[in-house]
PDB file of N, CA and C in Angstrom:
ATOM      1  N   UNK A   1      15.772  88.349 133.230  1.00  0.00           N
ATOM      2  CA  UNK A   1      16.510  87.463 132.359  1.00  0.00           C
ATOM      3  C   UNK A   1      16.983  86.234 133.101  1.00  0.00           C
ATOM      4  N   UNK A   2      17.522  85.263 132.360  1.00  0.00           N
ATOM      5  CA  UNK A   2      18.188  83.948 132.754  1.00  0.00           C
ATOM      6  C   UNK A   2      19.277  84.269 133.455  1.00  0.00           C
ATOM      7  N   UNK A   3      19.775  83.631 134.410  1.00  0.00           N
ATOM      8  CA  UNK A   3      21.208  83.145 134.909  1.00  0.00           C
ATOM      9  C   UNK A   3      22.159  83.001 133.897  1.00  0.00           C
ATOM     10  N   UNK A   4      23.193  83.477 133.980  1.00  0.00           N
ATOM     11  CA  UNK A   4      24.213  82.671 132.961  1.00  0.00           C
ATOM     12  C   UNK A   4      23.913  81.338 133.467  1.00  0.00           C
ATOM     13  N   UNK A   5      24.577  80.572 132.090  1.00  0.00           N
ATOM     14  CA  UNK A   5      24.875  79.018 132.824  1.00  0.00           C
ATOM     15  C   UNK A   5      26.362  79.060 133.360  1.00  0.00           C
ATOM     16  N   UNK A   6      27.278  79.624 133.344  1.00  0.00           N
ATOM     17  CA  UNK A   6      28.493  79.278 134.414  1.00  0.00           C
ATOM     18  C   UNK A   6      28.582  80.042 135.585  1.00  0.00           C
ATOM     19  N   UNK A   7      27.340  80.865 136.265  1.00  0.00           N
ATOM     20  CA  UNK A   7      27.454  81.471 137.512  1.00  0.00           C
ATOM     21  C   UNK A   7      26.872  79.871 137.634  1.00  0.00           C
ATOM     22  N   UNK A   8      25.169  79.406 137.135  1.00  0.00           N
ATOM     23  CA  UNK A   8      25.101  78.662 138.017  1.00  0.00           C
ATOM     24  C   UNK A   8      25.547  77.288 138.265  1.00  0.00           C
ATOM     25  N   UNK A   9      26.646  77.036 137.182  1.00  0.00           N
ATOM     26  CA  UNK A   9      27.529  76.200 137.972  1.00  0.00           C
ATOM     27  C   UNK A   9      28.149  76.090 138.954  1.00  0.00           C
ATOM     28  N   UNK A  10      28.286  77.064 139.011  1.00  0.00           N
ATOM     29  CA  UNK A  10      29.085  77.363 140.458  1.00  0.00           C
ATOM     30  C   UNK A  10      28.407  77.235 141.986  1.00  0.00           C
ATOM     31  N   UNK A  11      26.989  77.481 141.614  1.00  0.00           N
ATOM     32  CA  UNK A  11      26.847  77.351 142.836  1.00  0.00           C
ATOM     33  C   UNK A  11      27.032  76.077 143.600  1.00  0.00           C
ATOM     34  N   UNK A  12      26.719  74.845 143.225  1.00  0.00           N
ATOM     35  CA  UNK A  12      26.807  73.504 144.062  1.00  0.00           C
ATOM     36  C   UNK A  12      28.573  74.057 145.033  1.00  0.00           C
ATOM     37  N   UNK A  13      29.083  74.546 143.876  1.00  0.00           N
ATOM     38  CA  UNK A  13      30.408  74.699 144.658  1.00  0.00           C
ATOM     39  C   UNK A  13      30.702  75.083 145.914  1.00  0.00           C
ATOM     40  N   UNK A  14      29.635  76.181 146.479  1.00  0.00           N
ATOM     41  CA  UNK A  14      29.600  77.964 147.319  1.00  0.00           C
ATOM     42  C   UNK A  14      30.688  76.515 148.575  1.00  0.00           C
ATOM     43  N   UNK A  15      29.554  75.384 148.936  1.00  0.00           N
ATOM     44  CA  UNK A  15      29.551  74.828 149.953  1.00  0.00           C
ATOM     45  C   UNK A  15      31.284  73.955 150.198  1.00  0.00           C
ATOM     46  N   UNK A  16      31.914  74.072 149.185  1.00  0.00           N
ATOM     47  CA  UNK A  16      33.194  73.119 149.560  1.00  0.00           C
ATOM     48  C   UNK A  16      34.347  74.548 149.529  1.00  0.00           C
ATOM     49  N   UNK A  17      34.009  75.610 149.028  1.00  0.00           N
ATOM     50  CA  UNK A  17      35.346  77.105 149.146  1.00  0.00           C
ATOM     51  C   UNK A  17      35.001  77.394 150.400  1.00  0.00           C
ATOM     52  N   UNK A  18      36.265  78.269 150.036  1.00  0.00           N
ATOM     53  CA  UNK A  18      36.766  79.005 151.274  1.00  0.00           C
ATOM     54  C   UNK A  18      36.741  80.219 151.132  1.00  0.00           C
ATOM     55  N   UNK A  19      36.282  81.084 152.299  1.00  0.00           N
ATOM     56  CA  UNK A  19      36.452  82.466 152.130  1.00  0.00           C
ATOM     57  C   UNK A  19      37.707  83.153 151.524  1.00  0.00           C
ATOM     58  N   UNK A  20      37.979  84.388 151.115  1.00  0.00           N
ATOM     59  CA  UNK A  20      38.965  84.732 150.634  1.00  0.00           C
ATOM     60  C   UNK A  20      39.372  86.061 151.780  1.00  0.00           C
ATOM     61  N   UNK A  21      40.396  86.382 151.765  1.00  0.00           N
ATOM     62  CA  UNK A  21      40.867  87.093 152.758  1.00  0.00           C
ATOM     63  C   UNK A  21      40.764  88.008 152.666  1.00  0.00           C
ATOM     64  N   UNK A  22      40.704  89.139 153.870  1.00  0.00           N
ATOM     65  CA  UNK A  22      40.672  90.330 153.604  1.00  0.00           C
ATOM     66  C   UNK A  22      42.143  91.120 153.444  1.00  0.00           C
ATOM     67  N   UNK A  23      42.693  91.080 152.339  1.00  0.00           N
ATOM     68  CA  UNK A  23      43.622  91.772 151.838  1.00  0.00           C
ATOM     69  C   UNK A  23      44.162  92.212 150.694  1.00  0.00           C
ATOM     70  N   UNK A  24      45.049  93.080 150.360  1.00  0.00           N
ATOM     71  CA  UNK A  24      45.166  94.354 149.573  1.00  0.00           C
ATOM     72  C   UNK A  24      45.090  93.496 148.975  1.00  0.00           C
ATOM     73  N   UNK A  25      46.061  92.707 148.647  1.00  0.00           N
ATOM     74  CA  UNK A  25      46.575  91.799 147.132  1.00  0.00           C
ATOM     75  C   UNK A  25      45.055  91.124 146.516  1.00  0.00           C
ATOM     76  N   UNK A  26      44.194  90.779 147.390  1.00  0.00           N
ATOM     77  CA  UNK A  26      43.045  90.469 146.623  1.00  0.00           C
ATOM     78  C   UNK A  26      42.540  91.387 146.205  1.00  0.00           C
ATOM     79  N   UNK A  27      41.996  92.350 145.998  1.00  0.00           N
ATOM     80  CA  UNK A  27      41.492  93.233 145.486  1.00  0.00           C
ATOM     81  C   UNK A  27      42.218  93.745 143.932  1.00  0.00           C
ATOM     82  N   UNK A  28      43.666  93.588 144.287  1.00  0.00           N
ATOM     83  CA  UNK A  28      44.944  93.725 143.192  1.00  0.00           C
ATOM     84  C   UNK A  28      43.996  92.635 142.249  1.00  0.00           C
ATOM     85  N   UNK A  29      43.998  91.420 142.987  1.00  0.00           N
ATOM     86  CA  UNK A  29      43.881  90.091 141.862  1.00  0.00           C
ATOM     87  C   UNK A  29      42.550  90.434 141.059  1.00  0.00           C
ATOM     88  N   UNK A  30      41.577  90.619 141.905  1.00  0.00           N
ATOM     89  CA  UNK A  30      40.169  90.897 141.705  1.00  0.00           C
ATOM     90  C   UNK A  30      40.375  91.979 140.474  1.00  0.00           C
ATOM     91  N   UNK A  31      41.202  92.792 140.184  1.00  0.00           N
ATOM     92  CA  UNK A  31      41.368  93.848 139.565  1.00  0.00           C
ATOM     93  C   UNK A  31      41.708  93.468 138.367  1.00  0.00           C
ATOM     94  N   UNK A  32      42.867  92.550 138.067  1.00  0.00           N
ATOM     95  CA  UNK A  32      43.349  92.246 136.764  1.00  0.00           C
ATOM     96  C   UNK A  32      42.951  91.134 136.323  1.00  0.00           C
ATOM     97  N   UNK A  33      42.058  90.523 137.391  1.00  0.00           N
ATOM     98  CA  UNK A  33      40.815  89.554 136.344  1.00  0.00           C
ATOM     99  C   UNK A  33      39.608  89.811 135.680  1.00  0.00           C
ATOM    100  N   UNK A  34      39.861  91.079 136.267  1.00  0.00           N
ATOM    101  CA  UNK A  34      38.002  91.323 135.742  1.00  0.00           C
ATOM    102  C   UNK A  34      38.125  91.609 134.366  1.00  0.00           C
ATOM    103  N   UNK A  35      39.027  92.347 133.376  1.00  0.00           N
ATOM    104  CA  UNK A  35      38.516  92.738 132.114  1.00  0.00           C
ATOM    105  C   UNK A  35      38.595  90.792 131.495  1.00  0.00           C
ATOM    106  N   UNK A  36      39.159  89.799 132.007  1.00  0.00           N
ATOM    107  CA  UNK A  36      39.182  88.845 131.231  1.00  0.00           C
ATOM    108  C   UNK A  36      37.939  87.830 131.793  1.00  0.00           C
ATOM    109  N   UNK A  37      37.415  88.144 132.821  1.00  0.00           N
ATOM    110  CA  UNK A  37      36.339  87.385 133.278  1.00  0.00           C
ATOM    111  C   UNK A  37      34.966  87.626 132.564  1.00  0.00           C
ATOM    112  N   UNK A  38      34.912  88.975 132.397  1.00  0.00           N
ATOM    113  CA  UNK A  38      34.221  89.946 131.326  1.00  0.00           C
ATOM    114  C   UNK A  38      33.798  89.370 130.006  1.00  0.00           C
ATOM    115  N   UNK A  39      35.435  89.180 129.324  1.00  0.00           N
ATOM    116  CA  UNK A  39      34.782  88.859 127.867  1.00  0.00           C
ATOM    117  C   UNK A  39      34.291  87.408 128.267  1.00  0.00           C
ATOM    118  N   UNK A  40      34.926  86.462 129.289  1.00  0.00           N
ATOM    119  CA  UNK A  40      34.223  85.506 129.291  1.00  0.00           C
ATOM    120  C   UNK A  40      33.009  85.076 129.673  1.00  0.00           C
ATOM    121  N   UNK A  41      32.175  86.051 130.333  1.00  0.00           N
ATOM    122  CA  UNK A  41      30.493  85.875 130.843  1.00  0.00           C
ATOM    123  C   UNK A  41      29.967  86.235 129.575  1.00  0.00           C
ATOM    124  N   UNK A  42      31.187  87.372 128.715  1.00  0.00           N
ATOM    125  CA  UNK A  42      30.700  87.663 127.347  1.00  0.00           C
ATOM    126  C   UNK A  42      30.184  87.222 126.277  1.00  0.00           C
ATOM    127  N   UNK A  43      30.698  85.788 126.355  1.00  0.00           N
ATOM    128  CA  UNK A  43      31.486  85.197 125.487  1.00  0.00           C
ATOM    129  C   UNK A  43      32.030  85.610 124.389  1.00  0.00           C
ATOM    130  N   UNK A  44      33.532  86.164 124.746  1.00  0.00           N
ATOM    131  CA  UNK A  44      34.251  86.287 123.908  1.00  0.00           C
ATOM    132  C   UNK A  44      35.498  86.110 123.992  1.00  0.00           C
ATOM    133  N   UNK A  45      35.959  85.342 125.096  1.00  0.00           N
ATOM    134  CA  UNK A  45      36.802  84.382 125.255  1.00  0.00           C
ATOM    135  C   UNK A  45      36.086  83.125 125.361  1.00  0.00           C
ATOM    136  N   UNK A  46      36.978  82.158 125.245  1.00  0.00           N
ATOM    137  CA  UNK A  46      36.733  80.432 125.605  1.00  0.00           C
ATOM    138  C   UNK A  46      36.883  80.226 127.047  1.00  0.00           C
ATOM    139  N   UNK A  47      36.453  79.322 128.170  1.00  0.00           N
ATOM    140  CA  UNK A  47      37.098  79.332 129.107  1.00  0.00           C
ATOM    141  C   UNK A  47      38.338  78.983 129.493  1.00  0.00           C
ATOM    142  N   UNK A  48      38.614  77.881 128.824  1.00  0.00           N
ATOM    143  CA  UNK A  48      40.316  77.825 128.934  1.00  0.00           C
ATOM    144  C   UNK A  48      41.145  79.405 128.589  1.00  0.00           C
ATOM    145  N   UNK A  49      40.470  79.699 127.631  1.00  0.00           N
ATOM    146  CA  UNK A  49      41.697  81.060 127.309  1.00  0.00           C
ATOM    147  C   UNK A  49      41.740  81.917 128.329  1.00  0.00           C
ATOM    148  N   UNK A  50      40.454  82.415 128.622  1.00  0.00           N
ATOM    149  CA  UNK A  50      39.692  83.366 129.849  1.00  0.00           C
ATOM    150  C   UNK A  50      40.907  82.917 131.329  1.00  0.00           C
ATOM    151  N   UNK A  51      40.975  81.671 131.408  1.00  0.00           N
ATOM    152  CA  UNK A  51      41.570  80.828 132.821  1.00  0.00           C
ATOM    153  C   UNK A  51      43.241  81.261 132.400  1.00  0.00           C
ATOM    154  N   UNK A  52      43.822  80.814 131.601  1.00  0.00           N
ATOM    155  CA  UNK A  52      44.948  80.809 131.218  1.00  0.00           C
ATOM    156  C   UNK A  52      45.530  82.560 131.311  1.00  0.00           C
ATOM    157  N   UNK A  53      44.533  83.733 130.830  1.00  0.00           N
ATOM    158  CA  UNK A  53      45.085  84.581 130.490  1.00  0.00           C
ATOM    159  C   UNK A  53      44.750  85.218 131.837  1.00  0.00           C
ATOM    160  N   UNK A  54      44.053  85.110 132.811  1.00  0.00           N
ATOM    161  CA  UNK A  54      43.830  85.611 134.402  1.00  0.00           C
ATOM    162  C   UNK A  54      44.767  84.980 135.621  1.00  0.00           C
ATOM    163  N   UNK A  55      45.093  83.646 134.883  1.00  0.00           N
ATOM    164  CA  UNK A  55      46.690  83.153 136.101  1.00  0.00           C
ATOM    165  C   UNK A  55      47.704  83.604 135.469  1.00  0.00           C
ATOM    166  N   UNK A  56      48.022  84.216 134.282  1.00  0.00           N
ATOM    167  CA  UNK A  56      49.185  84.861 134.373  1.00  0.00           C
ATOM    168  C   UNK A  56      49.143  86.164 134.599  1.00  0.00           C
ATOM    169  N   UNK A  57      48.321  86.977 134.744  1.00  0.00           N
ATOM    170  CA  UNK A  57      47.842  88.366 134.934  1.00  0.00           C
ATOM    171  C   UNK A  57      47.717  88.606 136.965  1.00  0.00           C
ATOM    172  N   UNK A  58      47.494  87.432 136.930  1.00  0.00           N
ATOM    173  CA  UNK A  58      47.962  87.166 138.519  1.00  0.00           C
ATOM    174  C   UNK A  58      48.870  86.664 139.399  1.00  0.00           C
ATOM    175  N   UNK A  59      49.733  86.096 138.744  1.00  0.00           N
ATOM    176  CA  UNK A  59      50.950  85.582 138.727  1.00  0.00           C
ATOM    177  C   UNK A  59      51.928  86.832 138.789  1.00  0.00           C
ATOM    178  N   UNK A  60      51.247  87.653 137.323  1.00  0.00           N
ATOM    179  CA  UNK A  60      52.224  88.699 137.906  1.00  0.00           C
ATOM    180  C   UNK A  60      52.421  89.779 138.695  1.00  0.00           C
ATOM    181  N   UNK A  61      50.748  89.860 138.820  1.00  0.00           N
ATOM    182  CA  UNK A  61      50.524  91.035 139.813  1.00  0.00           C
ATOM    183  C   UNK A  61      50.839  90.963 141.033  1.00  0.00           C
ATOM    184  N   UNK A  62      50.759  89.378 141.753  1.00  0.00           N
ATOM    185  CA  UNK A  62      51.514  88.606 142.715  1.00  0.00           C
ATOM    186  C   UNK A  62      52.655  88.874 143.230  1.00  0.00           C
ATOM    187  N   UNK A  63      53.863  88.738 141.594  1.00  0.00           N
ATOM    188  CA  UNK A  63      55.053  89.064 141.873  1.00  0.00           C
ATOM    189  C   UNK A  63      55.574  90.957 142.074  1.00  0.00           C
ATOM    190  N   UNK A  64      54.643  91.689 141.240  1.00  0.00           N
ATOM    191  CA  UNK A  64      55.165  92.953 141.376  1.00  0.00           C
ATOM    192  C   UNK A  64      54.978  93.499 142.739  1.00  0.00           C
ATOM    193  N   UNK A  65      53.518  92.550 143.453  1.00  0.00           N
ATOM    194  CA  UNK A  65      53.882  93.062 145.317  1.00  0.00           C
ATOM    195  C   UNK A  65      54.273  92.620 145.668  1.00  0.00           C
ATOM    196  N   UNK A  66      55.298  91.722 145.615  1.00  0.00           N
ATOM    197  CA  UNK A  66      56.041  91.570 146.127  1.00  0.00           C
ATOM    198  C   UNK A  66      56.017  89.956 146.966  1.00  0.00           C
ATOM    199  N   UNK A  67      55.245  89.101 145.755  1.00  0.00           N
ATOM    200  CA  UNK A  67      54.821  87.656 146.320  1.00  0.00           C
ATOM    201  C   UNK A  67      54.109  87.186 147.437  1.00  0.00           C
ATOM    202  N   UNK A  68      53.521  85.839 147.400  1.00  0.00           N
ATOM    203  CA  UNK A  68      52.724  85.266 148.546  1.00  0.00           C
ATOM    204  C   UNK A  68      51.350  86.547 147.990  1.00  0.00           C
TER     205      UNK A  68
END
């Protein structure tokens, strides 16, 4: 099958990010984005909604360990 088209947007990107760290809290984050990243490869969110409803889902998961 095809690529989605918003993985391969991303790629031009790979070259200007930054690795992500090896720690707990990412994996936390990685965790409570995925059911909303989901409907959005789905499409069944919009991307704004998809974006909006994964920074606050990380925001808070952020704060319940305890920040940073």
């Amino acid at each position: 099958g095809e690529a989605h088209p918003r993985l391969g947007a991303g790629i031009p990107r790979i070259d200007h990010g930054k690795a992500m760290p090896v720690i707990r809290k990412m994996r936390a984050i990685w965790g409570v984005m995925r059911p909303d990243y989901q409907e959005e490869m789905g499409d069944r969110h919009e991307h704004q909604e998809a974006t909006a409803l994964m920074q606050g889902q990380v925001v808070k998961k952020i704060e319940e360990m305890g920040g940073n």
